[in-house]
C-alpha atoms as a PDB file:
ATOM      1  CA  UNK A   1       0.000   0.000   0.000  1.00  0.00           C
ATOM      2  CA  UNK A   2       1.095   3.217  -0.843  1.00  0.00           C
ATOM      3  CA  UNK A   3       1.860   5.877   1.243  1.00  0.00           C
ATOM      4  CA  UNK A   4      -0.079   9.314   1.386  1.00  0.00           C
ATOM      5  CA  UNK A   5       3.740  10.792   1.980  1.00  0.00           C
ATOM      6  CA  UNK A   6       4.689   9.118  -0.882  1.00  0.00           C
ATOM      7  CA  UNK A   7       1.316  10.531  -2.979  1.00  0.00           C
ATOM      8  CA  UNK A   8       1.777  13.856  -1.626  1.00  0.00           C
ATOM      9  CA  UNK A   9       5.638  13.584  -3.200  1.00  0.00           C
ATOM     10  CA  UNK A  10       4.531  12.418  -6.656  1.00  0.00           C
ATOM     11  CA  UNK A  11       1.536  15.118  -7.176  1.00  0.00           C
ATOM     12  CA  UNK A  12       4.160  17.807  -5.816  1.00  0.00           C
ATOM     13  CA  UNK A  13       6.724  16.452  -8.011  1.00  0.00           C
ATOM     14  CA  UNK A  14       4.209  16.275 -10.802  1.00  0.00           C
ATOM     15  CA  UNK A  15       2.584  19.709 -10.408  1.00  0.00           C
ATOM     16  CA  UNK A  16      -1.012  18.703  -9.663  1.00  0.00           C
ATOM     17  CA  UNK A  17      -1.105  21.165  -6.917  1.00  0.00           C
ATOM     18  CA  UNK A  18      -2.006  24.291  -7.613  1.00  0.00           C
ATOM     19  CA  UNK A  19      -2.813  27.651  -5.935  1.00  0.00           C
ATOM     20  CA  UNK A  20      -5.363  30.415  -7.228  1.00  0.00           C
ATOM     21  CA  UNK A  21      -9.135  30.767  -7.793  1.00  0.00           C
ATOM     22  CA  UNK A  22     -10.576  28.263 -10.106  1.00  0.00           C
ATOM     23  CA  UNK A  23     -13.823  27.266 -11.377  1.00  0.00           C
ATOM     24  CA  UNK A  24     -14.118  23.643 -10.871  1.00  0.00           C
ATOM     25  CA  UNK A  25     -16.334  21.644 -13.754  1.00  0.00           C
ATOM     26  CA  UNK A  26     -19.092  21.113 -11.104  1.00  0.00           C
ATOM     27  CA  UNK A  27     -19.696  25.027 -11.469  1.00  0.00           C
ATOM     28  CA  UNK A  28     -18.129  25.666  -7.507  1.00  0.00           C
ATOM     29  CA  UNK A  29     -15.341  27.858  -6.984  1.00  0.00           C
ATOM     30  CA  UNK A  30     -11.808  27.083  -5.250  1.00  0.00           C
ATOM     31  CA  UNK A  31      -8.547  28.091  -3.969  1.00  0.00           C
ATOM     32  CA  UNK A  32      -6.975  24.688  -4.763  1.00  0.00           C
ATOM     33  CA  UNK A  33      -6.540  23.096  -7.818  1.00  0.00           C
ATOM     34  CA  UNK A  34      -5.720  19.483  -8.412  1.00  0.00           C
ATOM     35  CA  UNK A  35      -4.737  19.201 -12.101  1.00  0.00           C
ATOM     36  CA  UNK A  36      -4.103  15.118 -12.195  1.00  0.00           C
ATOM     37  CA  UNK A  37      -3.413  14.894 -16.262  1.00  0.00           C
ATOM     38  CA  UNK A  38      -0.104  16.055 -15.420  1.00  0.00           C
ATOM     39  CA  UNK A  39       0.296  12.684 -13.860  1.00  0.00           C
ATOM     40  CA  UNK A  40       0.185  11.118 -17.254  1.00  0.00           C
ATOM     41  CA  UNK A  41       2.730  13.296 -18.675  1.00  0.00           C
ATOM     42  CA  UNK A  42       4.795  10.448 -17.116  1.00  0.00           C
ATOM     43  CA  UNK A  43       4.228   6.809 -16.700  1.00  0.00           C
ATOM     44  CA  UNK A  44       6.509   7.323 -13.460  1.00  0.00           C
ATOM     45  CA  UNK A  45       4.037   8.834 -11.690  1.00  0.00           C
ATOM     46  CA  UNK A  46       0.314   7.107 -13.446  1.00  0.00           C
ATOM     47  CA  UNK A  47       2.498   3.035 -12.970  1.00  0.00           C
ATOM     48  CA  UNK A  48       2.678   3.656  -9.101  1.00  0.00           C
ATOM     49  CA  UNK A  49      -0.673   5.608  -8.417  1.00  0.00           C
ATOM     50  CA  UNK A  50      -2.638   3.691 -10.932  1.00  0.00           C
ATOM     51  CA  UNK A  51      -1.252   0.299  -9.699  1.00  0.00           C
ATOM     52  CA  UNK A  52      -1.881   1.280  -6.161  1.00  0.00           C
ATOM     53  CA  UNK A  53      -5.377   1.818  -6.517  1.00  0.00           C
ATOM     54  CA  UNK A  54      -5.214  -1.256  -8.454  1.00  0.00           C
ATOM     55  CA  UNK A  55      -4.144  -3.284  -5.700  1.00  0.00           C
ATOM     56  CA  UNK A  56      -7.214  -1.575  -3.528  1.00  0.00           C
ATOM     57  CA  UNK A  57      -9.877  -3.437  -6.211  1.00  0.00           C
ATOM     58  CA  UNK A  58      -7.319  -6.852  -6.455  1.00  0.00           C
ATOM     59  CA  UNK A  59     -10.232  -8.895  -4.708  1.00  0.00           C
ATOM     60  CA  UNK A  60     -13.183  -7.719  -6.265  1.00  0.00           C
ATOM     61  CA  UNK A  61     -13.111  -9.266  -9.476  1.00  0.00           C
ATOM     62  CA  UNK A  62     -13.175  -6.457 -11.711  1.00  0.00           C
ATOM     63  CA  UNK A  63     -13.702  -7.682 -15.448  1.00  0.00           C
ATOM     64  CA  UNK A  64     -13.544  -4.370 -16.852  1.00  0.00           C
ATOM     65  CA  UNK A  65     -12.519  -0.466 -16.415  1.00  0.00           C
ATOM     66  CA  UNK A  66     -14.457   2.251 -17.587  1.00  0.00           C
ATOM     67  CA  UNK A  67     -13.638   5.965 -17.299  1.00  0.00           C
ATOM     68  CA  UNK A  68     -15.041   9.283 -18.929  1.00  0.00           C
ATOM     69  CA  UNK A  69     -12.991  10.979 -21.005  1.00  0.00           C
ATOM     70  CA  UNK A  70     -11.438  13.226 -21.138  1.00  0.00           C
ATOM     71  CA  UNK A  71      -9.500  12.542 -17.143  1.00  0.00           C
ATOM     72  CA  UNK A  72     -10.009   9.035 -17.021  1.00  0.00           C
ATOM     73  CA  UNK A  73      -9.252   8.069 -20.468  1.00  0.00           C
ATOM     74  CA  UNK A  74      -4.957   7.172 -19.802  1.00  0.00           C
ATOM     75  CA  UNK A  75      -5.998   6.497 -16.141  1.00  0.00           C
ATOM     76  CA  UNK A  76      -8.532   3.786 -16.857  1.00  0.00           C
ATOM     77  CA  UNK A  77      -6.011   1.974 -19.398  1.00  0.00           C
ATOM     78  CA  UNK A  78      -3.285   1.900 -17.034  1.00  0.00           C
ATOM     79  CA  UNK A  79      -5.456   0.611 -13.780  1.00  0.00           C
ATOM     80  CA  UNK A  80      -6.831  -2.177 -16.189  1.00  0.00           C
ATOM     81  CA  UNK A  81      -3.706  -3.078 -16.896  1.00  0.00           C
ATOM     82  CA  UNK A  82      -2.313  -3.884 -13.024  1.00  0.00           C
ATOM     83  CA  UNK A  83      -5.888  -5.486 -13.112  1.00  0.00           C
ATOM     84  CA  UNK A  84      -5.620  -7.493 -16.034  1.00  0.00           C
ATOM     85  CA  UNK A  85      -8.497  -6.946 -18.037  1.00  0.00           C
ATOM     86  CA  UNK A  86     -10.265  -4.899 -20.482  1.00  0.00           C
ATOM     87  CA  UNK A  87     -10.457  -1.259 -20.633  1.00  0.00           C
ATOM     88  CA  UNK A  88     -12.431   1.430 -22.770  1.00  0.00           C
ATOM     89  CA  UNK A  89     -13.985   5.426 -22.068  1.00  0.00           C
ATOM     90  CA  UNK A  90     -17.274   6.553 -22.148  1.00  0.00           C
ATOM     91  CA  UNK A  91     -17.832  10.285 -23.648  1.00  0.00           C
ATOM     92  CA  UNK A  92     -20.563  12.551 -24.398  1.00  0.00           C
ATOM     93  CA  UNK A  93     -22.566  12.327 -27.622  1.00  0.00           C
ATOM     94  CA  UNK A  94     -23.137  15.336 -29.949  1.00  0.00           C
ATOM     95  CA  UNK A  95     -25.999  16.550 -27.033  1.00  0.00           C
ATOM     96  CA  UNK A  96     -23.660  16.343 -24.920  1.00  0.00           C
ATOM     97  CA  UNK A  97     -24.632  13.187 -22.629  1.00  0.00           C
ATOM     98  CA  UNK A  98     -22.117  10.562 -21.489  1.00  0.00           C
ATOM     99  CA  UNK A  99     -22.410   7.657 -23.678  1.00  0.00           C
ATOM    100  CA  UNK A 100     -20.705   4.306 -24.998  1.00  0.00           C
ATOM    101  CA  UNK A 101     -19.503   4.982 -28.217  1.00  0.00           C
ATOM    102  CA  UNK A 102     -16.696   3.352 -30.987  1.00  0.00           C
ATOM    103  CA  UNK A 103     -18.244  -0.018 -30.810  1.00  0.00           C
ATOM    104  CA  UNK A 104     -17.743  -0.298 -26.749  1.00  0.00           C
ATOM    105  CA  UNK A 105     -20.333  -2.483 -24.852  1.00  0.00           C
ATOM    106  CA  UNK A 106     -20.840  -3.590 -21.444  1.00  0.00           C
ATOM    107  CA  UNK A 107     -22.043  -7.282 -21.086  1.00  0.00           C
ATOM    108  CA  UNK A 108     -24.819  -8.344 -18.825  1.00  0.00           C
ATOM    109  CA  UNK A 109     -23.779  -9.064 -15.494  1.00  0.00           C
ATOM    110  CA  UNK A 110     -19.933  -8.083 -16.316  1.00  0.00           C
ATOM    111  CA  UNK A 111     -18.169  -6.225 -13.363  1.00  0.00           C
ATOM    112  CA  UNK A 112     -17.420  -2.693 -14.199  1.00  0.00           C
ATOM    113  CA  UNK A 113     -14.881  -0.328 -11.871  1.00  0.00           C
ATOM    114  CA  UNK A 114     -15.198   2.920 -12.706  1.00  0.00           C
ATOM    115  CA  UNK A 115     -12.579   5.083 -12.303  1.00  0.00           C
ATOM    116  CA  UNK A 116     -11.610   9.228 -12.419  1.00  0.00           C
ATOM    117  CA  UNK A 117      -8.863  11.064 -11.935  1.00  0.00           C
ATOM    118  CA  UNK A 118     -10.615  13.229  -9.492  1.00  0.00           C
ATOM    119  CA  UNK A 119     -14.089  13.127  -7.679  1.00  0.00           C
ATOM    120  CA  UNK A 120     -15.453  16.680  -6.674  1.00  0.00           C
ATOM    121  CA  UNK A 121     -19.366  16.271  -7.021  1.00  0.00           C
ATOM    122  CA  UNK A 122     -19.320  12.466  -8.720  1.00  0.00           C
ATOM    123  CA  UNK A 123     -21.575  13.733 -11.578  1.00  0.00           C
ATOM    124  CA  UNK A 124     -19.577  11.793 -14.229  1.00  0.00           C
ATOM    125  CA  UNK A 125     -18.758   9.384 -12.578  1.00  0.00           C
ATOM    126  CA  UNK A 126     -22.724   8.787 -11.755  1.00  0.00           C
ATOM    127  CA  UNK A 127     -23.553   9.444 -15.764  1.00  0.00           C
ATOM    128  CA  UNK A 128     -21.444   6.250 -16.509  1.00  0.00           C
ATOM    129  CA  UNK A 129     -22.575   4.220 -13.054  1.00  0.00           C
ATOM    130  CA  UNK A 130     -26.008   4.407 -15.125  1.00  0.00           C
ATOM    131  CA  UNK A 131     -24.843   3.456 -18.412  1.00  0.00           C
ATOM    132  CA  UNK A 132     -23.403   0.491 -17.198  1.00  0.00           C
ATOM    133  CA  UNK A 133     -26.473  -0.694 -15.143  1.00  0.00           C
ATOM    134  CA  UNK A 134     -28.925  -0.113 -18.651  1.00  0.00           C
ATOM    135  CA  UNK A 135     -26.314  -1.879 -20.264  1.00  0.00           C
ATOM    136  CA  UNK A 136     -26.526  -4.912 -18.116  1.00  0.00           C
ATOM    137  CA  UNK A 137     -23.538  -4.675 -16.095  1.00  0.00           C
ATOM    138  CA  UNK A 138     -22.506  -4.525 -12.701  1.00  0.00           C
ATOM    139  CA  UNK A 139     -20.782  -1.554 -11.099  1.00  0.00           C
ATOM    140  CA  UNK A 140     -18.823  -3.397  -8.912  1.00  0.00           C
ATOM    141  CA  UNK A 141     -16.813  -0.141  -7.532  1.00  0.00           C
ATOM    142  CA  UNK A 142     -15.665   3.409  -8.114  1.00  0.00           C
ATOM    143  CA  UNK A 143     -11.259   4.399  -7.894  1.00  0.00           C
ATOM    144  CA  UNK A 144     -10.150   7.542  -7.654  1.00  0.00           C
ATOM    145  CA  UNK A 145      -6.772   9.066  -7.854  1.00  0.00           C
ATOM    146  CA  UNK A 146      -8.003  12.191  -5.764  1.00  0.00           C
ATOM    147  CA  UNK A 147     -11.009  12.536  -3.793  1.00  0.00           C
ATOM    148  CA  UNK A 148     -11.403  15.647  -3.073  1.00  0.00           C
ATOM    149  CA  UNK A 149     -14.088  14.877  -0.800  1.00  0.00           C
ATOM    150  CA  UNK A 150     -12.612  13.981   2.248  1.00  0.00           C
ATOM    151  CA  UNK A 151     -14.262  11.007   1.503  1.00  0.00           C
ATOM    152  CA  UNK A 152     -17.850  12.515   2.048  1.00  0.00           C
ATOM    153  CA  UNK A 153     -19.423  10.756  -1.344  1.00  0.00           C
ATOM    154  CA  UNK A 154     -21.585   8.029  -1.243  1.00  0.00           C
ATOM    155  CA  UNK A 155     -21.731   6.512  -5.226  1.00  0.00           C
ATOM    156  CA  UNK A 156     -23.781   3.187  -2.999  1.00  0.00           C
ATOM    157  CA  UNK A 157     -21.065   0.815  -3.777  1.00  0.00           C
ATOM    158  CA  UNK A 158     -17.281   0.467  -2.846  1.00  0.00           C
ATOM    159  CA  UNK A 159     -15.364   3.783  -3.314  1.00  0.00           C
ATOM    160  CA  UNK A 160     -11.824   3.797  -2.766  1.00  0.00           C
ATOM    161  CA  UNK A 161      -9.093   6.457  -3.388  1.00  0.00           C
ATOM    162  CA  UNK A 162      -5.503   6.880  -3.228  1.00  0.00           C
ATOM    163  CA  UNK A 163      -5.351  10.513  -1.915  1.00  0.00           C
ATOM    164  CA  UNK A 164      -8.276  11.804   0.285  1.00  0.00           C
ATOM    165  CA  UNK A 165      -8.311  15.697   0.272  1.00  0.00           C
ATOM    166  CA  UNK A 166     -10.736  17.862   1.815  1.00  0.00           C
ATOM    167  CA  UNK A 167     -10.447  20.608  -0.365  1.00  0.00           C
ATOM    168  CA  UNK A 168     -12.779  23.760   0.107  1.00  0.00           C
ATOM    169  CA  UNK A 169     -15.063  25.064  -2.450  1.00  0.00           C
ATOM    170  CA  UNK A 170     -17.833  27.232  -2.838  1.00  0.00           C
ATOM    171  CA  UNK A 171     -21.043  28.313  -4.690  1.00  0.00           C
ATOM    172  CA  UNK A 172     -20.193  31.081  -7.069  1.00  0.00           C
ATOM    173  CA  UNK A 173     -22.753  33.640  -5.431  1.00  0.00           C
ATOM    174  CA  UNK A 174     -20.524  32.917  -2.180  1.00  0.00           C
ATOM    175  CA  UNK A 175     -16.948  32.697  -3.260  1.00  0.00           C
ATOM    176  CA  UNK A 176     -14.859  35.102  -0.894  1.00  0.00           C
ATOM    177  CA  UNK A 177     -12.497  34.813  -3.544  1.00  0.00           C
ATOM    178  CA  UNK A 178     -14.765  36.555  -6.005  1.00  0.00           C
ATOM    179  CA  UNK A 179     -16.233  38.783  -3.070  1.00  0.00           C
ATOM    180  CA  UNK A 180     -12.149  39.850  -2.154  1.00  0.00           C
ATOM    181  CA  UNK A 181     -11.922  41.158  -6.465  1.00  0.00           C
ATOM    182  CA  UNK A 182      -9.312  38.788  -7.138  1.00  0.00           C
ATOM    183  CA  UNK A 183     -11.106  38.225 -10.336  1.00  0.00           C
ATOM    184  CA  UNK A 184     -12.390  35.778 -12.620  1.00  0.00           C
ATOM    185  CA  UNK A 185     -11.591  32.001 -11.487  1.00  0.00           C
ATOM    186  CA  UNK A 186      -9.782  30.095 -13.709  1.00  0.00           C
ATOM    187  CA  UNK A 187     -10.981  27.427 -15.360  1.00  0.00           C
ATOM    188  CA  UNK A 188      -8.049  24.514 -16.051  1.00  0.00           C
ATOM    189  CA  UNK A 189     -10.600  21.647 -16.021  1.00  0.00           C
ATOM    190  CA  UNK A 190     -11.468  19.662 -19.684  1.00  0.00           C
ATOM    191  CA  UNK A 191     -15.153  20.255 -19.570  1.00  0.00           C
ATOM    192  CA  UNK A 192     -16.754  23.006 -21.230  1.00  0.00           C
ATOM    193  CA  UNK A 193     -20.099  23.109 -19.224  1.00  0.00           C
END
């Protein structure tokens, strides 16, 4: 098991942290960024936090890994792979809802983990939860790299993380951020809405 030390080191080392006022893709506001694509800038850093998290689903007989793109798209290759099974992404469809697309398909009564890079609200994460059960399948757990939490989300079945953080955000009508003037948040996230 890995160390949150050790965590801490590789998203310092990896610049995930970051400082400012952002607007996070669940619409809140924060002070704290955690920007986990840079981890797959280098396998370094996705091999040991992928494969830990792994290692947290190794006795739940996961028979597949599905993440939304854009985060989870590197992330849920490389956790499939310490797993040893399939892989693919869901995305959103030209109105914009997460679907299974590129010829992807969940089997009745296969095992699904879903994973993300980071869990703020869960609202993806729930969107593909859903596709898999109409599908047939079996969401048999949700991973995390991040959850930023502080392990407050309930997604009803096993939810496991490597880093727990308890990060503060706010509505937008209450940011004291945007109340101070320090201006518009930034928004580093994929998501456009």
């Amino acid at each position: 098991m890995i160390s949150r030390d050790r965590v801490t080191e590789i998203l310092k080392e990896a610049g995930v942290l970051l400082e400012g006022h952002f607007l996070l893709t669940s619409g809140r506001h924060s002070n704290r960024y955690l920007q986990c694509a840079k981890i797959f800038r280098n396998t370094k850093y996705s091999e040991e936090l992928c494969g830990a998290l792994a290692e947290q689903f190794k006795d739940d007989d996961i028979q597949l890994v599905i993440g939304p793109a854009m985060g989870a798209v590197q992330m849920a290759y490389e956790v499939s792979r310490h797993i040893g099974c399939e892989n693919f992404f869901a995305e959103r469809d030209e109105n914009g809802e997460m679907a299974l697309r590129r010829g992807f398909a969940v089997e009745e009564g296969q095992r699904v983990l879903i994973v993300e890079d980071v869990v703020t609200t869960g609202g993806s994460v729930r969107e593909v939860m859903e596709l898999v059960r109409r599908a047939g399948g079996v969401v048999a757990g949700v991973g995390s790299i991040v959850d930023r939490t502080g392990g407050k989300i309930d997604f009803g079945v096993p939810f496991r993380a490597v880093y727990v953080a308890d990060v503060t955000s706010w509505e937008a009508d209450e940011c004291p951020l945007c109340k101070e003037g320090l201006g518009a948040p930034v928004k580093p996230g994929s998501r456009k809405k």
